[in-house]
N, C-alpha and C. Protein backbone atom coordinates (compact mmCIF):
# COMPACT_ATOMS: atom_id res chain seq x y z
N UNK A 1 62.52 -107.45 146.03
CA UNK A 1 61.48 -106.50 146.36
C UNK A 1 60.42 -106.50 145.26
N UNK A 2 59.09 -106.75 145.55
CA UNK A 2 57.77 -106.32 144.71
C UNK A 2 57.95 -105.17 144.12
N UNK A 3 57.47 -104.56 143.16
CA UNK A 3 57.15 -103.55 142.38
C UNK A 3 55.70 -103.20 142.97
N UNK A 4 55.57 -101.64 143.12
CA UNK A 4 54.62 -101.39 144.12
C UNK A 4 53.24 -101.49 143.48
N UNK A 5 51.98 -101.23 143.79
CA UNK A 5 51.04 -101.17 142.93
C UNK A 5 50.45 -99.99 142.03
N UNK A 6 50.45 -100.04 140.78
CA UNK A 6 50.20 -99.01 140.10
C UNK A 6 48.68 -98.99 139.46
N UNK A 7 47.76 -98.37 139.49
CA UNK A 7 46.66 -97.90 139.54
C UNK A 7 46.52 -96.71 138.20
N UNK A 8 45.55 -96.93 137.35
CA UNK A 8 44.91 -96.00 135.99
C UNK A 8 43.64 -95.73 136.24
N UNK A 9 43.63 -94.34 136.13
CA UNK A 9 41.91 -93.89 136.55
C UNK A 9 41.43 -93.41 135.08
N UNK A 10 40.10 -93.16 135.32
CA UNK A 10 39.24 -92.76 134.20
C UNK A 10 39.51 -91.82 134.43
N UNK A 11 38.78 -90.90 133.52
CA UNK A 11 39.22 -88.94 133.64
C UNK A 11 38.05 -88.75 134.57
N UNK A 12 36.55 -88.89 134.60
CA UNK A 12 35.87 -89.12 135.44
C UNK A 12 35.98 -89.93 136.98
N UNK A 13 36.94 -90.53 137.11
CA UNK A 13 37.17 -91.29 138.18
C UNK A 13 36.28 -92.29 138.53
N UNK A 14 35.35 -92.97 137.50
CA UNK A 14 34.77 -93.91 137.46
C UNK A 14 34.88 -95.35 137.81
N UNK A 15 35.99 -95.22 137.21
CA UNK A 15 36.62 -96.87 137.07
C UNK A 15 37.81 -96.62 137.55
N UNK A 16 38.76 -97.61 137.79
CA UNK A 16 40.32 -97.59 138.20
C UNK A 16 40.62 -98.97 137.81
N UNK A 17 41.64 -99.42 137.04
CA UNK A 17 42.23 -100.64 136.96
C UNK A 17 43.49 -100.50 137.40
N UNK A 18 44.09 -101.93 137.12
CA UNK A 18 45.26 -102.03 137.78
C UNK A 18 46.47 -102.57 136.44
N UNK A 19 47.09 -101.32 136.90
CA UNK A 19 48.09 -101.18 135.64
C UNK A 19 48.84 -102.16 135.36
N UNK A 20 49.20 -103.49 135.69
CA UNK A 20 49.92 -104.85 135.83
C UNK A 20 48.71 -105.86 134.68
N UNK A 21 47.16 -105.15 134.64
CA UNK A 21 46.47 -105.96 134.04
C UNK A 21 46.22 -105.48 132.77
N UNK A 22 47.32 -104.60 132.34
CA UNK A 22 46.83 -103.98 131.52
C UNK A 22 47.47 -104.52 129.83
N UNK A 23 46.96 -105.04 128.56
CA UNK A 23 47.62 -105.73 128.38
C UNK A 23 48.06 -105.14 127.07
N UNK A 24 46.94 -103.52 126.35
CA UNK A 24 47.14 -102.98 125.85
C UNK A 24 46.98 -101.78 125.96
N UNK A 25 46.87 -100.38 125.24
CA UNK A 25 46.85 -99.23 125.19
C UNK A 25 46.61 -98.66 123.71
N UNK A 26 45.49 -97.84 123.47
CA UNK A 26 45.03 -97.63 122.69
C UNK A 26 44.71 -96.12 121.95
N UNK A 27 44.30 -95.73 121.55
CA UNK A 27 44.37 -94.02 120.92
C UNK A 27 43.59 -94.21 119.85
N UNK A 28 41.90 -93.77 119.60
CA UNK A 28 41.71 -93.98 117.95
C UNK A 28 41.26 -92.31 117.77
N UNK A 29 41.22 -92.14 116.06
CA UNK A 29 41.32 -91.45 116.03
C UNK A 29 40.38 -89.82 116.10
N UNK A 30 39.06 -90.17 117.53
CA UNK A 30 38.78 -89.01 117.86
C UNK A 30 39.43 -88.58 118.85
N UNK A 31 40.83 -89.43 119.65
CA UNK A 31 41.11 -88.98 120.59
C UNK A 31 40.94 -89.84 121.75
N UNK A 32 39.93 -90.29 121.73
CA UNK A 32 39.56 -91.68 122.87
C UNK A 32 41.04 -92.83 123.00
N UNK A 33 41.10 -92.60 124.30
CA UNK A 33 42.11 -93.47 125.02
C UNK A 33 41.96 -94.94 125.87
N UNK A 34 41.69 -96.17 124.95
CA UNK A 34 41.75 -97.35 125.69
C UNK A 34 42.63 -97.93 126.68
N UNK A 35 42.28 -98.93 127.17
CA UNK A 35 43.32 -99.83 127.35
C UNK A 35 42.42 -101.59 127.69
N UNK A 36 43.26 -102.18 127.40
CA UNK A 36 42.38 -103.54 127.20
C UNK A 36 43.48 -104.46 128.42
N UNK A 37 42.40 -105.08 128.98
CA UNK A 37 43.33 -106.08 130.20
C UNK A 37 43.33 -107.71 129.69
N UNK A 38 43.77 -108.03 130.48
CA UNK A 38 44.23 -109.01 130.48
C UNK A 38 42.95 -110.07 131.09
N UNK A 39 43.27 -111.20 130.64
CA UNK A 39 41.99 -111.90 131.05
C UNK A 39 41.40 -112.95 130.16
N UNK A 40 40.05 -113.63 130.11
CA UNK A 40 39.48 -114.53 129.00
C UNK A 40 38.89 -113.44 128.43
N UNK A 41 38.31 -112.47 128.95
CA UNK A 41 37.13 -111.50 128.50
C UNK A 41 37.78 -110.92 127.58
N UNK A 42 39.19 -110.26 127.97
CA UNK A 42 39.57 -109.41 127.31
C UNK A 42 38.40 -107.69 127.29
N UNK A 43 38.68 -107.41 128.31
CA UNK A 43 37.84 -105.98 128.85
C UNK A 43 38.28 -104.80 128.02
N UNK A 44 38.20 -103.83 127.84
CA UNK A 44 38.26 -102.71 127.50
C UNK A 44 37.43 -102.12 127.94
N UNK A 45 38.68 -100.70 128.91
CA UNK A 45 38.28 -99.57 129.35
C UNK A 45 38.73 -98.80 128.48
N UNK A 46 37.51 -97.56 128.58
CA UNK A 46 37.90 -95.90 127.86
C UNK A 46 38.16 -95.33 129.14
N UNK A 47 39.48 -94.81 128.94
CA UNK A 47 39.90 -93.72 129.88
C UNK A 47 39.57 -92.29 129.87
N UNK A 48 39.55 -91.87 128.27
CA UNK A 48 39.39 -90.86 127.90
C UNK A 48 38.26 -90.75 126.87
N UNK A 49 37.42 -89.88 126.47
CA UNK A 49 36.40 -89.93 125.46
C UNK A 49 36.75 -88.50 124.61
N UNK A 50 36.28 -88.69 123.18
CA UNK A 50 35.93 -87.31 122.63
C UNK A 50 34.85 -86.65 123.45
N UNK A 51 34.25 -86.50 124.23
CA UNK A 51 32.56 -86.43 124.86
C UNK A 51 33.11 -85.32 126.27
N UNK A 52 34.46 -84.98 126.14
CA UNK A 52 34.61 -84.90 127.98
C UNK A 52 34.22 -83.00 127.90
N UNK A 53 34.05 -82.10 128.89
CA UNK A 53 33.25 -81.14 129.12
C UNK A 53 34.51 -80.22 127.74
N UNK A 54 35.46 -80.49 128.03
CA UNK A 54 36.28 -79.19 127.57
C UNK A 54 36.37 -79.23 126.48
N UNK A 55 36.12 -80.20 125.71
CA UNK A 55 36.43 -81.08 124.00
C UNK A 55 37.62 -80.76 123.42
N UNK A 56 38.35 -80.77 124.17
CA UNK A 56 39.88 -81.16 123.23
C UNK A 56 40.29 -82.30 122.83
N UNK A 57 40.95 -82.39 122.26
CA UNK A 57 41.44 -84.20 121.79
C UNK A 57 42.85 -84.13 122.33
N UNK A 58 42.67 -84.97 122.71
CA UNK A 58 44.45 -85.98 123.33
C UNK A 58 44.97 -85.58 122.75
N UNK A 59 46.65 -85.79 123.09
CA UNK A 59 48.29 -85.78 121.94
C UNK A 59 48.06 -86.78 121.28
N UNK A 60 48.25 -86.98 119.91
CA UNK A 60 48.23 -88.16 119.20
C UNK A 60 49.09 -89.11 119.85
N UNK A 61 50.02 -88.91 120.78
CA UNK A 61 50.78 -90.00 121.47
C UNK A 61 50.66 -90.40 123.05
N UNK A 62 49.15 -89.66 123.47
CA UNK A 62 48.65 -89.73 124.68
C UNK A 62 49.19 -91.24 125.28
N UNK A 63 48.27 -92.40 124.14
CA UNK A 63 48.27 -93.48 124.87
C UNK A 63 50.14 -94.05 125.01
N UNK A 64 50.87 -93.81 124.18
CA UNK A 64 52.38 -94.01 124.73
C UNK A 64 53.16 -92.97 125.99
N UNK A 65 52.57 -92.39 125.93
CA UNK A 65 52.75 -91.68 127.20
C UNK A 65 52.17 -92.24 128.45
N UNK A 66 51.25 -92.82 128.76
CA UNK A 66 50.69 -93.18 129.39
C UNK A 66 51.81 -94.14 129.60
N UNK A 67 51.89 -95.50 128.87
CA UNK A 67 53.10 -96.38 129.00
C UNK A 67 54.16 -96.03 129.68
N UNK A 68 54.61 -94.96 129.05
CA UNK A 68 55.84 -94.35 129.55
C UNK A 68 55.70 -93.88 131.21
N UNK A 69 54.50 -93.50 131.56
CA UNK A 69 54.27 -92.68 132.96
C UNK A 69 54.09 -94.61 133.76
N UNK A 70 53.75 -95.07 133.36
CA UNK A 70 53.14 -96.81 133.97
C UNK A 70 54.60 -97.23 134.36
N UNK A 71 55.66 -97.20 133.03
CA UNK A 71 57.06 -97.96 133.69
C UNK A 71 57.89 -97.18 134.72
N UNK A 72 57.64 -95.81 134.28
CA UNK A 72 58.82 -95.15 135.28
C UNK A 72 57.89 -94.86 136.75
N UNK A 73 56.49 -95.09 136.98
CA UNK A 73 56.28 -95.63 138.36
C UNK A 73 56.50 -97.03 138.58
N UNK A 74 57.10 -98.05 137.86
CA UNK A 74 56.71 -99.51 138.28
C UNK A 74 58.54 -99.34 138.94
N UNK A 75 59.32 -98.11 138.51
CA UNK A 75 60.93 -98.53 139.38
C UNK A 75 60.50 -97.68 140.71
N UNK A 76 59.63 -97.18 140.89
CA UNK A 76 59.56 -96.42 142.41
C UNK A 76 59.25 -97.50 143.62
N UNK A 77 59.09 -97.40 144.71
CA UNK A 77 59.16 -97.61 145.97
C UNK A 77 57.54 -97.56 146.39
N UNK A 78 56.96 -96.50 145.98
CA UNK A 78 55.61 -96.79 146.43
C UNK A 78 54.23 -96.65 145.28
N UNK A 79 52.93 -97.19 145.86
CA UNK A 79 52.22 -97.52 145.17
C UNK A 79 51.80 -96.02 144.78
N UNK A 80 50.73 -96.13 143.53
CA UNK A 80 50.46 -94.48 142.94
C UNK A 80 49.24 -95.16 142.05
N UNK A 81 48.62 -94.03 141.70
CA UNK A 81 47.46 -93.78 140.71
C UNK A 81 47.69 -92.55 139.94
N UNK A 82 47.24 -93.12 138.47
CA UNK A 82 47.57 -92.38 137.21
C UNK A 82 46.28 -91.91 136.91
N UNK A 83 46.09 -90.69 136.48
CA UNK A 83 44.85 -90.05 135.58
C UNK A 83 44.76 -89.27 134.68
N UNK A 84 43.96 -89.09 133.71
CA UNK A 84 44.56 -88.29 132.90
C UNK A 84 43.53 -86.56 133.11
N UNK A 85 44.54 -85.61 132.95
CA UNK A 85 43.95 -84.72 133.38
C UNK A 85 44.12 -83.64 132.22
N UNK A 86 42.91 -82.36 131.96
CA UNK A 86 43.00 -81.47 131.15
C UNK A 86 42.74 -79.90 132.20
N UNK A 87 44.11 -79.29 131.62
CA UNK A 87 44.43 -78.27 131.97
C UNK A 87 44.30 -76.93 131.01
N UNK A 88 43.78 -75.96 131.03
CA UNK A 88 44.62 -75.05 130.29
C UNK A 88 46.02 -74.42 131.12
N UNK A 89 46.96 -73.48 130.06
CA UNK A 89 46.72 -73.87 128.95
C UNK A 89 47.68 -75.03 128.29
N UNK A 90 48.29 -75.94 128.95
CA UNK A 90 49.17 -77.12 128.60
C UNK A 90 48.54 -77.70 128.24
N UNK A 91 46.84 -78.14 128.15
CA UNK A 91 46.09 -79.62 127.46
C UNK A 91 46.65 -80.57 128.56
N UNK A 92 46.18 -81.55 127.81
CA UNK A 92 46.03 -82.75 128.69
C UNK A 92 47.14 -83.67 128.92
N UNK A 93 47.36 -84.37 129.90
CA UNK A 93 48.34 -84.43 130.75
C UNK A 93 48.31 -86.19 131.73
N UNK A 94 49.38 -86.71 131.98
CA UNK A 94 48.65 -87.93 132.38
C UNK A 94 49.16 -87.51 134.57
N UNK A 95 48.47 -87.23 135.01
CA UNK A 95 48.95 -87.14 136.39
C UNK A 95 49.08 -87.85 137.46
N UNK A 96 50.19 -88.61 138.34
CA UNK A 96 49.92 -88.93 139.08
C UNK A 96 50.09 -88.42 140.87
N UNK A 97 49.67 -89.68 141.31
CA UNK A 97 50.09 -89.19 143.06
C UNK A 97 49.76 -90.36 143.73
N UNK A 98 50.21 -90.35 144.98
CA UNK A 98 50.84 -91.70 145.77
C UNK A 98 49.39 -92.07 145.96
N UNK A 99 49.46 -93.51 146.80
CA UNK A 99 48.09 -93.89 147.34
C UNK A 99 47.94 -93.84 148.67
């Protein structure tokens, strides 16, 4: 059986890549959340910015979390999209839901 397709959104919902191309994950330190794909180009998306309306900064371990939310959808059954979302008052959060 395939592993279903897993999907990373911007916090804006701008962009969406595809979490299989993803080849790193990143965190510097205003808070901004990369991830760099795979490829000749070698792309880098910002998922997250210091810049976003609410100005909080990420968990310093946002971007391993993220990882962590990527593998434990890659053992599920169906495809999903990840985003990262800011709540009060828990802060920010990586969320997903099916496609």
């Amino acid at each position: 059986m395939a592993a279903p397709d897993v999907w990373v959104a911007k916090v804006d919902g701008s962009d969406v890549v595809r979490a299989a191309a993803i080849v790193g994950v990143g965190r510097d330190y205003n808070g901004n959340v990369t991830v760099r794909l795979s490829g000749g180009d070698q792309a880098v998306v910002t998922l997250v910015t210091d810049n976003v309306p609410h100005g909080s900064q990420t968990p310093e371990d946002f971007h391993i979390q993220l990882v962590r939310v990527i593998t434990e959808l890659a053992d599920t059954s169906e495809a999903a999209i990840v985003r990262p979302a800011h709540a009060e008052p828990g802060g920010w959060a990586w969320r997903t839901s099916p496609l």
